[in-house]
Every structure is written in C-alpha cells, then in structure tokens.
N, C-alpha and C. Protein backbone atom coordinates (compact mmCIF):
# COMPACT_ATOMS: atom_id res chain seq x y z
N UNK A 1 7.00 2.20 18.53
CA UNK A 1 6.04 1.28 19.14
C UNK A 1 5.07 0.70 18.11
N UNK A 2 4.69 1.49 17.08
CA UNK A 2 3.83 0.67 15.94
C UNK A 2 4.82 -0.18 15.51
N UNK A 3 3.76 -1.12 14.90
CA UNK A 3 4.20 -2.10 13.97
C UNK A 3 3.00 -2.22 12.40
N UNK A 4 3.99 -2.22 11.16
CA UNK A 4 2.63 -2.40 10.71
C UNK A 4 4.01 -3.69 9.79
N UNK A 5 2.72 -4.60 9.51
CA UNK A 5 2.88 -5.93 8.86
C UNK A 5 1.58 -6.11 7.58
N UNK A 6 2.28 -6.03 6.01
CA UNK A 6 2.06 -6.04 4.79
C UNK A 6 1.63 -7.63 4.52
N UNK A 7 0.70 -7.90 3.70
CA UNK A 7 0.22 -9.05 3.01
C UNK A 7 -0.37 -9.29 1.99
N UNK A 8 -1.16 -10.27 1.21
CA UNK A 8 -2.01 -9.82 -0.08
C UNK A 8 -0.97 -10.13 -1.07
N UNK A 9 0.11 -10.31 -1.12
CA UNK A 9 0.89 -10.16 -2.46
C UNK A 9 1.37 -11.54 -3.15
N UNK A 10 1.77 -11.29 -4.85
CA UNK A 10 1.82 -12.81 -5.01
C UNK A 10 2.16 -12.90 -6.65
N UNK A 11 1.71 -13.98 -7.05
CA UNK A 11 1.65 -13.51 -8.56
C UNK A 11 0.46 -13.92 -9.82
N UNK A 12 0.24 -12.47 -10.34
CA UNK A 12 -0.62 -12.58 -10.95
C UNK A 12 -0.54 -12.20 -12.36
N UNK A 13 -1.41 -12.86 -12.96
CA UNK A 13 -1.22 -12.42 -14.65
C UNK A 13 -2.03 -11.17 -15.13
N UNK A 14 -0.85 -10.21 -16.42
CA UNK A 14 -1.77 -8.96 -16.43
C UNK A 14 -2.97 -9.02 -16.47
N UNK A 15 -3.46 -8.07 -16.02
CA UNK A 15 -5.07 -7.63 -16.30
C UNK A 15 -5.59 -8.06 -15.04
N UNK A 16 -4.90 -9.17 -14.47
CA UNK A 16 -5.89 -9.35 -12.89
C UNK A 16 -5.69 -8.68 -11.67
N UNK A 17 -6.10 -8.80 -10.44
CA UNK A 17 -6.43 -8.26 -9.43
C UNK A 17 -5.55 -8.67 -8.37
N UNK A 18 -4.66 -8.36 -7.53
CA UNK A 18 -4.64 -8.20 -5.69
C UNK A 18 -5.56 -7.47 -4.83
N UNK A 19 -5.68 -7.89 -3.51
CA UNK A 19 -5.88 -7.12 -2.63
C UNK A 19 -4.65 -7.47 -1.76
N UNK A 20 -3.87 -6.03 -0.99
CA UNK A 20 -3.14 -5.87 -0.27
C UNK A 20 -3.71 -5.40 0.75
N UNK A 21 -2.95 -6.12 2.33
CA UNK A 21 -3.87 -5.73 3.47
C UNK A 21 -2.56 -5.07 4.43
N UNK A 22 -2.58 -4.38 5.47
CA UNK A 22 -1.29 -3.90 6.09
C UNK A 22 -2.18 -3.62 7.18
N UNK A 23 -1.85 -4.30 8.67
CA UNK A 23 -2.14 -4.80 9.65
C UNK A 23 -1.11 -3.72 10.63
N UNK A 24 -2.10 -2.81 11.56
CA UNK A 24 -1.14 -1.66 12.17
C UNK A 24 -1.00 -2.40 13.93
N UNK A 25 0.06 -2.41 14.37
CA UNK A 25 -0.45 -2.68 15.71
C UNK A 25 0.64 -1.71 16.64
N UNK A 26 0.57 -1.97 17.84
CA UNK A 26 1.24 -1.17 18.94
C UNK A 26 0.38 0.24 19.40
N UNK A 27 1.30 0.68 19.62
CA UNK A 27 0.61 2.49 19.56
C UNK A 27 -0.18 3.32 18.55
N UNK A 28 -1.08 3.36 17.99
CA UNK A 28 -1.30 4.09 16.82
C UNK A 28 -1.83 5.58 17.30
N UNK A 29 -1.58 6.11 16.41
CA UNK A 29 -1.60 7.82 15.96
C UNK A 29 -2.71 8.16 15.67
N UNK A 30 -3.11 8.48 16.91
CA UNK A 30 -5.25 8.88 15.85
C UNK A 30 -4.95 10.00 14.68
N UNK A 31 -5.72 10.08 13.81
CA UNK A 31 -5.59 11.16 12.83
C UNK A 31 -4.29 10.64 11.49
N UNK A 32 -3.42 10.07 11.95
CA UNK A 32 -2.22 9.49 10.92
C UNK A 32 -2.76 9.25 9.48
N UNK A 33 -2.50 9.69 8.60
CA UNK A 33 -2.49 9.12 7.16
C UNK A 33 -1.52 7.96 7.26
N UNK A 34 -2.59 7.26 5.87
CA UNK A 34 -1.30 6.10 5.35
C UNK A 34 -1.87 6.17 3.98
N UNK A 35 -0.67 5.19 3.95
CA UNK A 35 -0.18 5.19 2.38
C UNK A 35 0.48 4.02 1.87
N UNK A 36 0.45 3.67 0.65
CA UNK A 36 1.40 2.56 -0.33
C UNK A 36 2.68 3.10 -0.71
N UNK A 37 3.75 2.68 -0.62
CA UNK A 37 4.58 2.53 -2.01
C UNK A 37 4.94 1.49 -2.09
N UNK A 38 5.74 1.86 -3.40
CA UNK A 38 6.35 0.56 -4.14
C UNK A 38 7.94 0.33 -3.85
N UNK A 39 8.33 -0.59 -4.40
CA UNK A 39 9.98 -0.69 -4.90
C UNK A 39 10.48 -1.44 -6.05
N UNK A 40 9.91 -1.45 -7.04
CA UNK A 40 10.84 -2.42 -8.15
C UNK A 40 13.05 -2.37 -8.02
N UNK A 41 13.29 -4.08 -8.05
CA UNK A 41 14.86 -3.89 -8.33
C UNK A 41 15.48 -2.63 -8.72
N UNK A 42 16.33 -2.29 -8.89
CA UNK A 42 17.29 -1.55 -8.90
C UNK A 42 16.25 0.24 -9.06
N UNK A 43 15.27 0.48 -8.70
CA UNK A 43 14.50 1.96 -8.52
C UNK A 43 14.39 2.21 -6.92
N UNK A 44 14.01 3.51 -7.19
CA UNK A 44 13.76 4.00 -5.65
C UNK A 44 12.47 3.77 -5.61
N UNK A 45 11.88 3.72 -4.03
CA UNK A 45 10.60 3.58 -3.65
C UNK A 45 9.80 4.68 -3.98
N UNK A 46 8.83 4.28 -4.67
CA UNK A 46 7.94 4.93 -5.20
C UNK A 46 6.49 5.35 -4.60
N UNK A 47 5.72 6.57 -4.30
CA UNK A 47 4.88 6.68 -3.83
C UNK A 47 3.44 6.14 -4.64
N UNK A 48 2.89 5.75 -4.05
CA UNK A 48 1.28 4.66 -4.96
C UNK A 48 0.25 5.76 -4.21
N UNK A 49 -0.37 5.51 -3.29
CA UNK A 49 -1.47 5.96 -2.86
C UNK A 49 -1.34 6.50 -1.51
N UNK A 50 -2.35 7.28 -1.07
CA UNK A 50 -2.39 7.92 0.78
C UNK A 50 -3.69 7.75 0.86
N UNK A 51 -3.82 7.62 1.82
CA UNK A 51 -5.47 7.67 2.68
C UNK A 51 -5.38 8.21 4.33
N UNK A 52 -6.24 9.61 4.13
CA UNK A 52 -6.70 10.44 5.28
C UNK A 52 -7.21 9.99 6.33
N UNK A 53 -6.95 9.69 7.67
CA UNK A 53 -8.61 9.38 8.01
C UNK A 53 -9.97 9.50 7.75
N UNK A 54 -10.12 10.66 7.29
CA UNK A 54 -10.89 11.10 6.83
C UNK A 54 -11.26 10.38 5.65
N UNK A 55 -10.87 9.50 5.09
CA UNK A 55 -10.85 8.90 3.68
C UNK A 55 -10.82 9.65 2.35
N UNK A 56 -10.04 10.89 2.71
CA UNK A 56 -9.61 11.72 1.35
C UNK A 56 -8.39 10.76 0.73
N UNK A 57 -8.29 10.21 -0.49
CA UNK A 57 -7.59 9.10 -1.47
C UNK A 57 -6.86 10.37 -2.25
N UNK A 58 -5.73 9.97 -2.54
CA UNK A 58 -4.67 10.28 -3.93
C UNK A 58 -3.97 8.96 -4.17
N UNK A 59 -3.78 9.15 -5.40
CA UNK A 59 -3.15 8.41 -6.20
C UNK A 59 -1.99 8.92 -6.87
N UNK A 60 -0.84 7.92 -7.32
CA UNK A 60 0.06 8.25 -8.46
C UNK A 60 -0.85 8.50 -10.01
N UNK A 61 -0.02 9.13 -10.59
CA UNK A 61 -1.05 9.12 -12.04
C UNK A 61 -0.65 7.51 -12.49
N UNK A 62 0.09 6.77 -12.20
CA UNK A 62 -0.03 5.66 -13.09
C UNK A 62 -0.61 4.18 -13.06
N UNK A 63 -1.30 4.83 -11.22
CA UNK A 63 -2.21 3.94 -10.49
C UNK A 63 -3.99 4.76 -10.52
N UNK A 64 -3.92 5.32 -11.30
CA UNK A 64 -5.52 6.14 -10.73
C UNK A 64 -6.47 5.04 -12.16
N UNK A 65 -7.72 5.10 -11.44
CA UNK A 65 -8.19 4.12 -12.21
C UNK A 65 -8.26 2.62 -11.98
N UNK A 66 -6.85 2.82 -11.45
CA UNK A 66 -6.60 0.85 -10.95
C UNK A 66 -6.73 0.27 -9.92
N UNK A 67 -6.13 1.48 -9.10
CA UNK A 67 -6.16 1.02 -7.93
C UNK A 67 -6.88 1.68 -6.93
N UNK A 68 -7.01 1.32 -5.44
CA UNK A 68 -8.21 1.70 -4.31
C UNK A 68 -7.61 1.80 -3.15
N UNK A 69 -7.31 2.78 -2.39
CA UNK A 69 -6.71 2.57 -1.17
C UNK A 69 -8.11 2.57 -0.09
N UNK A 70 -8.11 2.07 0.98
CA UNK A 70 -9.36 2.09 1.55
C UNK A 70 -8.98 2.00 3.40
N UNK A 71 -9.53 1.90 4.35
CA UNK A 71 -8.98 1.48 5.61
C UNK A 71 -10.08 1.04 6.56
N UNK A 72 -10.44 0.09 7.32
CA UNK A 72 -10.77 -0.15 8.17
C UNK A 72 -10.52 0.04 9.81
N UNK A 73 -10.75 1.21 9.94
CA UNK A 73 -9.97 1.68 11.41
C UNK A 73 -10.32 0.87 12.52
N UNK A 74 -11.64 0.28 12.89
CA UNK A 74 -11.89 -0.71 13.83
C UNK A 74 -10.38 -1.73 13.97
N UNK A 75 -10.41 -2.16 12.43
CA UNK A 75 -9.41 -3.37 12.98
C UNK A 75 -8.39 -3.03 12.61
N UNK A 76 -7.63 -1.76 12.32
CA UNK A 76 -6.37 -0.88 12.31
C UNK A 76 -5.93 -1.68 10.56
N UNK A 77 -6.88 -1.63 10.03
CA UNK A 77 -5.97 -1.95 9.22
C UNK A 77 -6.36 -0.82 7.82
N UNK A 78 -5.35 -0.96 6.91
CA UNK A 78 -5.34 -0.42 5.31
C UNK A 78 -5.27 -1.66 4.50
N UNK A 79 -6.05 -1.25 3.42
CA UNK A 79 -6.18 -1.99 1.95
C UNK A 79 -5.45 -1.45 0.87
N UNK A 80 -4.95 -2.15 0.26
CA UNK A 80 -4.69 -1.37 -1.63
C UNK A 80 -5.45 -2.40 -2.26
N UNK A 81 -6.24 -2.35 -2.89
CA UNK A 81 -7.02 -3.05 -4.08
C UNK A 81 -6.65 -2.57 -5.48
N UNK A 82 -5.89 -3.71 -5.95
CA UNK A 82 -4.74 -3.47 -7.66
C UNK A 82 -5.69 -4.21 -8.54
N UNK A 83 -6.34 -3.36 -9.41
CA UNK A 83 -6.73 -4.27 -10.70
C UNK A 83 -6.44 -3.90 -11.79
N UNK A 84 -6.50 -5.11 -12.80
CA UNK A 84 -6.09 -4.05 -14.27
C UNK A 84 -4.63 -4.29 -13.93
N UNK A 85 -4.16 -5.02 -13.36
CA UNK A 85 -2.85 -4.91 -13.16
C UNK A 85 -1.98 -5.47 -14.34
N UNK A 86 -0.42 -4.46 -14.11
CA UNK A 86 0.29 -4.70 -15.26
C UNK A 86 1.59 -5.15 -15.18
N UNK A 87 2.69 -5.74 -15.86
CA UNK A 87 3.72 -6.02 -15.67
C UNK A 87 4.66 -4.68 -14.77
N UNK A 88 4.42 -3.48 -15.11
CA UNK A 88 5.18 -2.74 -14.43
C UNK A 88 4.97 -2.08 -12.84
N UNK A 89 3.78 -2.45 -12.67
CA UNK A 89 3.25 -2.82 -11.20
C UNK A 89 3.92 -4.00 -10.23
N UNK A 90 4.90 -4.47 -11.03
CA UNK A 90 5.73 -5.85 -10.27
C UNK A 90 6.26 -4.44 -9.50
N UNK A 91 6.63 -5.36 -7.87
CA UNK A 91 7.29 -4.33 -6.73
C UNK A 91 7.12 -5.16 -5.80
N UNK A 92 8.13 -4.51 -4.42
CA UNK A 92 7.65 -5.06 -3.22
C UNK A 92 7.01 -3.54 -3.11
N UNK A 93 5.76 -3.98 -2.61
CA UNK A 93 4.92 -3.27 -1.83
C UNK A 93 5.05 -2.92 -0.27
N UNK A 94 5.65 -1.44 0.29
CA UNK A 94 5.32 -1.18 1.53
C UNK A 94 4.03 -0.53 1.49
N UNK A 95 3.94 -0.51 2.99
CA UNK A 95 2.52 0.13 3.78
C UNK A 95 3.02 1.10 5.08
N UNK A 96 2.73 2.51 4.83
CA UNK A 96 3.20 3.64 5.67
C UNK A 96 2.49 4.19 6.69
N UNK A 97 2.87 4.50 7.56
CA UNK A 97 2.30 5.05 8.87
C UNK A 97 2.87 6.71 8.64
N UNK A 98 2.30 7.84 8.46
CA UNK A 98 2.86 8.92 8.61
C UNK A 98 2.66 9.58 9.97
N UNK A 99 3.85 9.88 10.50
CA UNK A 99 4.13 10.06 11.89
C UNK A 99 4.64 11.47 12.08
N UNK A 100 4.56 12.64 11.41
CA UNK A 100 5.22 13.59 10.83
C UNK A 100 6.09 13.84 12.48
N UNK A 101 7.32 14.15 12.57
CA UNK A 101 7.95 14.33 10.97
C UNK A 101 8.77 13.03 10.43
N UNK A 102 8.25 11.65 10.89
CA UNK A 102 9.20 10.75 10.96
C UNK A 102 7.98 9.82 10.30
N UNK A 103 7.85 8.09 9.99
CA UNK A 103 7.03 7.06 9.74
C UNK A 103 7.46 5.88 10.03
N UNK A 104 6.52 5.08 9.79
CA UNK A 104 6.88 3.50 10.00
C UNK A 104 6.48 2.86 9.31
N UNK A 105 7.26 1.94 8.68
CA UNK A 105 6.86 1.26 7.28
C UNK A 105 6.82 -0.34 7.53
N UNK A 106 6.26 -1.08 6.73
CA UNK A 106 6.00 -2.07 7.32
C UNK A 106 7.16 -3.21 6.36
N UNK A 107 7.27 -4.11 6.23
CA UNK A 107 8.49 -4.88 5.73
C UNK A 107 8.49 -5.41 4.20
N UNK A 108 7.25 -5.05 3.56
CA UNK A 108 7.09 -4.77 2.64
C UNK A 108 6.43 -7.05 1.88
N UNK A 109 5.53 -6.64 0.76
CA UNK A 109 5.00 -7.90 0.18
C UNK A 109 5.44 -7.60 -1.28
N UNK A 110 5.51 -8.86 -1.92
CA UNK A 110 5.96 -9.08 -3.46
C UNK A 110 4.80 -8.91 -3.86
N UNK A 111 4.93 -8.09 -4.86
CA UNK A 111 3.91 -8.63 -6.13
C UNK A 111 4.15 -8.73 -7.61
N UNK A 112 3.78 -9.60 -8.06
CA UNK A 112 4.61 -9.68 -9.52
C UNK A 112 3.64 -9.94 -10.56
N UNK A 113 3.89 -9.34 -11.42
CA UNK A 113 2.82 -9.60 -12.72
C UNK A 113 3.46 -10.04 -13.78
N UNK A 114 3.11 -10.95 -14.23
CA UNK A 114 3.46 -11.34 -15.50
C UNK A 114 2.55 -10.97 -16.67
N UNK A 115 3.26 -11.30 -17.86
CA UNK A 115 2.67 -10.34 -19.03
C UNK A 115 2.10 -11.66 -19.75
C-alpha cells in the first residue's frame, strides 16, 4: 500500500550539491526507518544512509561528512542532502521504507557528477 516516489536528482559538477527528496504515500508504518541507497551501472545497490524516527543518522563511510539524511514526518517525506559531491557518487538513487521483514523502495532518481 505505500508508495514512495524519489526526486532531487540531476547533474552536477564535482564539489557541488543535491538535495534529494522521497515523497511516502499510502499506508505508512509509524516508527519505520528509512534510508538511501545507491546503484551505479553494472554494481549492486549500495547502502548510503538510514534515518530513525527518532532521527538517529548512519552513514556509509564514504558518504559521512557529505552527506545528511533528514525527514520531515508531517509531510511524510525524507531528504538526502549530497555535498562535496564526487564523480563516484554518480548512481540512481533509491529511497527505502523498512517494513521488517520486507520494504518498499521507491523507483529510484539519477544523479550524475561530472569531474
């Protein structure tokens, strides 16, 4: 019954900034963590960030520093805020609903950095 729908993405030159927004709708899960990953071509999806309700944050080690996961629960939504960004940060970006023991991911946004 959720839906979540990814945005924010695009292309930017190293060193600059996105904000990614992921828009939850249908049924939501009070208490649910979410989270980022990634997907660059031919890799597996990669985990980026989680956010608690509670707003307890982790990061990958190769996003800490750069990036911000954040959420606005009024309007169901999650943020990733990318700065400092680098060529190997190019990915489609999903946005996760953890539903244990199952999730819902949203359809994922480009982002691409050029060097």
């Amino acid at each position: 019954q959720v839906q979540l729908e990814e945005s924010g993405g695009g292309l930017v030159q190293a060193g600059g900034s996105l904000r990614l927004s992921c828009v939850v709708s249908g049924r939501i899960v009070s208490g649910a963590s979410m989270g980022w990953y990634r997907q660059a071509p031919g890799k597996q999806r990669e985990w980026v960030a989680t956010i608690t309700r509670s707003n307890s944050r982790t990061y990958t080690d190769s996003v800490k520093g750069r990036f911000a996961i954040a959420r606005d629960n009024p309007k169901n939504t999650v943020y990733l805020q990318m700065n400092n960004l680098k060529p190997e940060d190019t990915a489609v970006y999903y946005c996760v609903m953890y539903t244990s023991p199952s999730a819902t991911w949203g359809q994922g946004t480009q982002v691409t950095v050029s060097s």
